[in-house]
C-alpha atoms as a PDB file:
ATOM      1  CA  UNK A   1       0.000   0.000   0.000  1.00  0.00           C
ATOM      2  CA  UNK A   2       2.893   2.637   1.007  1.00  0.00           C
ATOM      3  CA  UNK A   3       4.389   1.645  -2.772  1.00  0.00           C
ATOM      4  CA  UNK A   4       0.659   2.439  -4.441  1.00  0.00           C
ATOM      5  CA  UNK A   5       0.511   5.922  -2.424  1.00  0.00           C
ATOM      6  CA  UNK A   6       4.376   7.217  -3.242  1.00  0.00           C
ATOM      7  CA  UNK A   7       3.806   6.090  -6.857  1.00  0.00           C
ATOM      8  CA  UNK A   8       0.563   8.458  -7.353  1.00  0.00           C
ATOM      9  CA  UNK A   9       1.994  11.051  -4.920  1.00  0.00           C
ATOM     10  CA  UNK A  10       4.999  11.391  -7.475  1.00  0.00           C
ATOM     11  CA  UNK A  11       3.191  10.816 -10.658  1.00  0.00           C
ATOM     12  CA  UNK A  12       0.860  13.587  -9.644  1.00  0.00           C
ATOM     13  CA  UNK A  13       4.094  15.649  -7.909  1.00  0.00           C
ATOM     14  CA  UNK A  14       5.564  15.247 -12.061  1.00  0.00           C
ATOM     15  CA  UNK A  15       2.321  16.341 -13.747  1.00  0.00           C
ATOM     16  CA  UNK A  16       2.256  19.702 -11.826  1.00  0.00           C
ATOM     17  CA  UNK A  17       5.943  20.513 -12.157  1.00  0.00           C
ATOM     18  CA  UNK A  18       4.607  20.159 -16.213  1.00  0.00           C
ATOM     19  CA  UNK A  19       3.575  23.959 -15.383  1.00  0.00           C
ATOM     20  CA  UNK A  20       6.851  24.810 -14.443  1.00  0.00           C
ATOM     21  CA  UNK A  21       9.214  23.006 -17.261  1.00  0.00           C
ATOM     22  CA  UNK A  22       7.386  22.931 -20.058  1.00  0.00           C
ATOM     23  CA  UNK A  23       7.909  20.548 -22.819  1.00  0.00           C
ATOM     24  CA  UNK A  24       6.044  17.295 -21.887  1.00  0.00           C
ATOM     25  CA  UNK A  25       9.078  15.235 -20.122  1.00  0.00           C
ATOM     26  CA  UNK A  26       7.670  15.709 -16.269  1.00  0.00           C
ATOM     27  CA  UNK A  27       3.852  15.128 -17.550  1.00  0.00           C
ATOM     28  CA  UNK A  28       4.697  11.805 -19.456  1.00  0.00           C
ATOM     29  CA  UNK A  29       7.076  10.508 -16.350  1.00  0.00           C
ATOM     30  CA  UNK A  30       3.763  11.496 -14.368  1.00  0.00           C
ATOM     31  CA  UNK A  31       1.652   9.658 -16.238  1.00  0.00           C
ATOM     32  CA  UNK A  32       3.470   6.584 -16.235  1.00  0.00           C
ATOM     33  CA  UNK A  33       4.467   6.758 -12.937  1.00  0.00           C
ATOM     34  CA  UNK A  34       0.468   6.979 -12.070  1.00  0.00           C
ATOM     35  CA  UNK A  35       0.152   4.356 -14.262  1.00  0.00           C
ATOM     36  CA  UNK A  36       2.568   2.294 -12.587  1.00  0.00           C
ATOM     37  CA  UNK A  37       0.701   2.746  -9.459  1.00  0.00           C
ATOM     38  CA  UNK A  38      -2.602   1.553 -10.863  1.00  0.00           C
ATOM     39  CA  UNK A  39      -0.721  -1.560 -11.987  1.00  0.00           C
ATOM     40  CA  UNK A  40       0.826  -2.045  -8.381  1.00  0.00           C
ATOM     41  CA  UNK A  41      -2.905  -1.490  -7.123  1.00  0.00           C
ATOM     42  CA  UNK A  42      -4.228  -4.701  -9.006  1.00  0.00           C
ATOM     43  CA  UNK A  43      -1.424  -6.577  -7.963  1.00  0.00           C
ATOM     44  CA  UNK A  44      -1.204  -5.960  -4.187  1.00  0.00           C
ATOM     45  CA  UNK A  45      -5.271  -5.392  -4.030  1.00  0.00           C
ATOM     46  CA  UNK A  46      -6.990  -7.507  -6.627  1.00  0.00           C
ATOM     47  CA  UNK A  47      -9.260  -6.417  -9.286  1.00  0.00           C
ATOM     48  CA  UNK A  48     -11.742  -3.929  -7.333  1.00  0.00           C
ATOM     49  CA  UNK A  49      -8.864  -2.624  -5.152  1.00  0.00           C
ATOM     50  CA  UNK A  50      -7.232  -1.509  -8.824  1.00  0.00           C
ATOM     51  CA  UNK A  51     -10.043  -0.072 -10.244  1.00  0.00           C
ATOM     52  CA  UNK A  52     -10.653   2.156  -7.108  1.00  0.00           C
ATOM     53  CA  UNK A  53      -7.074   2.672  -7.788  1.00  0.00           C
ATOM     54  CA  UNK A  54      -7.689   3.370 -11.225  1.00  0.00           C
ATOM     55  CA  UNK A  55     -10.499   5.703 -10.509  1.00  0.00           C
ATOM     56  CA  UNK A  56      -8.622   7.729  -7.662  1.00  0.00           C
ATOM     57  CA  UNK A  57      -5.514   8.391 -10.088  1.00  0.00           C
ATOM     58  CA  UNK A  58      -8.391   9.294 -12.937  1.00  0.00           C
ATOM     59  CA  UNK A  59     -10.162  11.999 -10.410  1.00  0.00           C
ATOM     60  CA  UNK A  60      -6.565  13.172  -8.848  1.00  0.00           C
ATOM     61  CA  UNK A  61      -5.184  13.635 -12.725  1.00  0.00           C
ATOM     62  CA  UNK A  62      -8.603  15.868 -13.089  1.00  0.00           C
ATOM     63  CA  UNK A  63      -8.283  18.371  -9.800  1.00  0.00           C
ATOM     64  CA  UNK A  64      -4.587  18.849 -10.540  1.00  0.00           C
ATOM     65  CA  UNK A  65      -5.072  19.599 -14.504  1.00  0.00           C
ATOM     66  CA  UNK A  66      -8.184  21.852 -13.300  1.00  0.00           C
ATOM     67  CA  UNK A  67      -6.561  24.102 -10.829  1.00  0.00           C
ATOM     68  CA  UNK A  68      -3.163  24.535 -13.114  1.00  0.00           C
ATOM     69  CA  UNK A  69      -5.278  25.659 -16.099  1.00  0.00           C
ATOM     70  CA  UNK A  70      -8.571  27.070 -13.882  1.00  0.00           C
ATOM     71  CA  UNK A  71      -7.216  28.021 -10.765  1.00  0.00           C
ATOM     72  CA  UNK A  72      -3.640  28.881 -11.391  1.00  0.00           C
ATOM     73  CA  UNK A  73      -3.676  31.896 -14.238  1.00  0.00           C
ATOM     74  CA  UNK A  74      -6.082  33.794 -11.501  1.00  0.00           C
ATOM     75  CA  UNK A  75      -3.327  33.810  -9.107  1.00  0.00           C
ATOM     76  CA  UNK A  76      -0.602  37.011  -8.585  1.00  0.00           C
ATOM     77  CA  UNK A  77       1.756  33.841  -8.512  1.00  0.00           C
ATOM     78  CA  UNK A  78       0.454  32.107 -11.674  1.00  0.00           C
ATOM     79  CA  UNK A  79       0.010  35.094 -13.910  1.00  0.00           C
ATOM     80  CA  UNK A  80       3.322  34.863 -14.190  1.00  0.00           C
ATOM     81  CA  UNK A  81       3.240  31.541 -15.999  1.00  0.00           C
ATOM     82  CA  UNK A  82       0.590  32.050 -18.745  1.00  0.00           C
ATOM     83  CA  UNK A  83       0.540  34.634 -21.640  1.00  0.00           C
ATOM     84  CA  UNK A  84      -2.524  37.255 -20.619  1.00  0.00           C
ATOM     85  CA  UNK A  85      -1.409  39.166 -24.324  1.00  0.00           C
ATOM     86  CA  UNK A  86      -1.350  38.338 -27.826  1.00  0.00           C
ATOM     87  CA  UNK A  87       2.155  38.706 -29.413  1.00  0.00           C
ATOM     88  CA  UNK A  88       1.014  40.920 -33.140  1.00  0.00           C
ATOM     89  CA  UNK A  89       4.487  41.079 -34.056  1.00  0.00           C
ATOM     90  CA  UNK A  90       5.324  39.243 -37.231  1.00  0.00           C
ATOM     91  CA  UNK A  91       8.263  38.881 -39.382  1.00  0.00           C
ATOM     92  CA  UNK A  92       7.814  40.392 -42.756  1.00  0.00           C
ATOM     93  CA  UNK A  93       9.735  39.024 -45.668  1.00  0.00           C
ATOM     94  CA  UNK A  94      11.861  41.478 -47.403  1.00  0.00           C
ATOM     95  CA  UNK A  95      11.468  39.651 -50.963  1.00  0.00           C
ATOM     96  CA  UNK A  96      13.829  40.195 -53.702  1.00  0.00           C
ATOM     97  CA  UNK A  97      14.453  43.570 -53.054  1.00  0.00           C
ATOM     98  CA  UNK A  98      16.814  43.059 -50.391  1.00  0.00           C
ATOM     99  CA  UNK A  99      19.986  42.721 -52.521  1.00  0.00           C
ATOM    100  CA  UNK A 100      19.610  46.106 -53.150  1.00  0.00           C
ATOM    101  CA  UNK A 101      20.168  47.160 -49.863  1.00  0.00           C
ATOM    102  CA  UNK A 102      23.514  45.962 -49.215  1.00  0.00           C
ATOM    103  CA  UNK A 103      26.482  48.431 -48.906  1.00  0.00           C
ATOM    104  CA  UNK A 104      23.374  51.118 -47.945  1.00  0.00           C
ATOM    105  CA  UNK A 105      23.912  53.244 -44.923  1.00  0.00           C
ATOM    106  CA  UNK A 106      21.986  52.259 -42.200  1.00  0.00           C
ATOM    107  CA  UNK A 107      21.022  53.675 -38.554  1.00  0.00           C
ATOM    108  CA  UNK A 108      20.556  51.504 -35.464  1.00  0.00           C
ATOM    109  CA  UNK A 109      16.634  51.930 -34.038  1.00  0.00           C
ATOM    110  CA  UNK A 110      17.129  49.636 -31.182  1.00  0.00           C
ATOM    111  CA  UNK A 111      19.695  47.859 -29.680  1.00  0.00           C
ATOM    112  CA  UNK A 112      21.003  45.180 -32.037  1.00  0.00           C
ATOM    113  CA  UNK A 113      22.109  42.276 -29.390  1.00  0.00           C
ATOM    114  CA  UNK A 114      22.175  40.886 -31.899  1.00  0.00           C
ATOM    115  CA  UNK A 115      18.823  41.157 -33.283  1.00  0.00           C
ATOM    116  CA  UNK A 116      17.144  44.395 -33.342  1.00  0.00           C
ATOM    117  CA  UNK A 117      15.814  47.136 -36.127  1.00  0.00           C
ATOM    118  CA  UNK A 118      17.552  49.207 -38.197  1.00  0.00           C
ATOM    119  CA  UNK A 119      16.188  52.438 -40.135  1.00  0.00           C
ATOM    120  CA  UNK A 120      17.117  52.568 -43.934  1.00  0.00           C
ATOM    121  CA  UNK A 121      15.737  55.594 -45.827  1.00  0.00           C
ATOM    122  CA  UNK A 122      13.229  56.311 -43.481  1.00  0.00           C
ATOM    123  CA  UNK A 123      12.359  52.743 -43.287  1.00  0.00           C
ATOM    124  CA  UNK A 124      11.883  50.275 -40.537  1.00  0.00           C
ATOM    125  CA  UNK A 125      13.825  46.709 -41.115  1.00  0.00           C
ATOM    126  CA  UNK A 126      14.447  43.936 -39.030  1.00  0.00           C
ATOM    127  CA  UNK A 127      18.348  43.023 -38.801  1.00  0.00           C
ATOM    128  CA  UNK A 128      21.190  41.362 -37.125  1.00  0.00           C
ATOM    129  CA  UNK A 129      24.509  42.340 -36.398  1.00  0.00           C
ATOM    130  CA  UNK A 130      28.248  40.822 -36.992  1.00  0.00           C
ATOM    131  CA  UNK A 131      29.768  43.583 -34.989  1.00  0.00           C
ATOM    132  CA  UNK A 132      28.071  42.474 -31.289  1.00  0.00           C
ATOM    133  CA  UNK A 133      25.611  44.336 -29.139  1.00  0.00           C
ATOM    134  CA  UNK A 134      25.037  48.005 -31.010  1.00  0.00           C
ATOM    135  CA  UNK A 135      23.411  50.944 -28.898  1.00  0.00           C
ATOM    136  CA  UNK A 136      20.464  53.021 -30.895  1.00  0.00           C
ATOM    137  CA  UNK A 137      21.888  55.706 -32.902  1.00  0.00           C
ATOM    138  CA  UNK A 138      24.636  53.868 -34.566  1.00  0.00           C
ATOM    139  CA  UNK A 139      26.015  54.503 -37.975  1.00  0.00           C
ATOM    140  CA  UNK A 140      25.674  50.565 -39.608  1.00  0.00           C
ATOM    141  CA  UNK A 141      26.727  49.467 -43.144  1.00  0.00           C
ATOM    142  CA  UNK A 142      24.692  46.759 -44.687  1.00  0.00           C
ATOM    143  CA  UNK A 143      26.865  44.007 -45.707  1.00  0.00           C
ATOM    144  CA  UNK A 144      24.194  40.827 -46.244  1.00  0.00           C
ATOM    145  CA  UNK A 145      20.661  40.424 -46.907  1.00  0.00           C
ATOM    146  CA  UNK A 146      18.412  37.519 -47.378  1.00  0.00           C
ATOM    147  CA  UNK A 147      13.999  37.334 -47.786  1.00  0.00           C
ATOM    148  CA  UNK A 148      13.756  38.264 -43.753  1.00  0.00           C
ATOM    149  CA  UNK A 149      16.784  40.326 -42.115  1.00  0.00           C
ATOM    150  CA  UNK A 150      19.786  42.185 -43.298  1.00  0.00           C
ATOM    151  CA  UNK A 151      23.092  41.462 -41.638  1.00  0.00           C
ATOM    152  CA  UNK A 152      24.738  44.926 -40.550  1.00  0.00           C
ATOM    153  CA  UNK A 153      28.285  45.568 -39.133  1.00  0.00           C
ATOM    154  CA  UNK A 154      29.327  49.152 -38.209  1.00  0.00           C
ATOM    155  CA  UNK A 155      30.194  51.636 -40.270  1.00  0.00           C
ATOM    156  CA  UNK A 156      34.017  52.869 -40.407  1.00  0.00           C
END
């Protein structure tokens, strides 16, 4: 019986650290290990002892899913664990004009770290940097392009 109860109390410990580290490793090591604990079940209690068992870790599963996905986002704690926005950003594709930009003077808009925006002619383009972390303001040169970013170094 002690086995049955440490195997659900970790299997259901795994699927609510799934909050935590996403990426489905702790909720599949949860499930199994529940699992495993519904097969203990039939074999230490018989065939009604494991589908109480069964039942339990069924009901269990439910209450922890329902508070990390109810319960949780309402908290000051778990707001901090789910997206409240929508992210509208989207990467534009330059297209086949962006051959013609290299060797073009450019200006830093943000910080390039080394991703950022650059201003060329008065427009706004998304590019990376060969030269490091560049501050805003920064006289760039263009020295790549491709259908998405420019590559910029600075300018000397």
């Amino acid at each position: 019986m002690t086995l049955i109860i440490l195997l659900f109390s970790i299997g259901l410990f795994l699927l609510a650290a799934e909050v935590l580290v996403p990426g489905g490793i702790l909720g599949i090591a949860g499930g199994l290990t529940l699992f495993a604990g519904c097969v203990a079940s039939f074999i230490q209690l018989g065939a009604s002892g494991g589908l109480v068992a069964v039942v339990i870790a069924m009901i269990a599963a439910f209450l922890v899913f329902f508070i990390q996905f109810k319960l949780l986002p309402k908290t000051r704690a778990g707001k901090r664990f789910f997206l409240s926005r929508e992210i509208s950003a989207s990467a534009a594709a330059l297209g086949d004009d962006a051959r013609d930009l290299i060797g073009k003077a450019a200006l830093s808009a943000t910080v390039l770290s080394p991703s950022g925006y650059v201003t060329i002619d008065g427009k706004r383009y998304e590019a990376v940097s060969q030269s490091g972390q560049i501050a805003p303001g920064t006289e760039l040169k263009v020295v790549d392009a491709n259908h998405f970013q420019l590559t910029v170094k600075i300018e000397t």
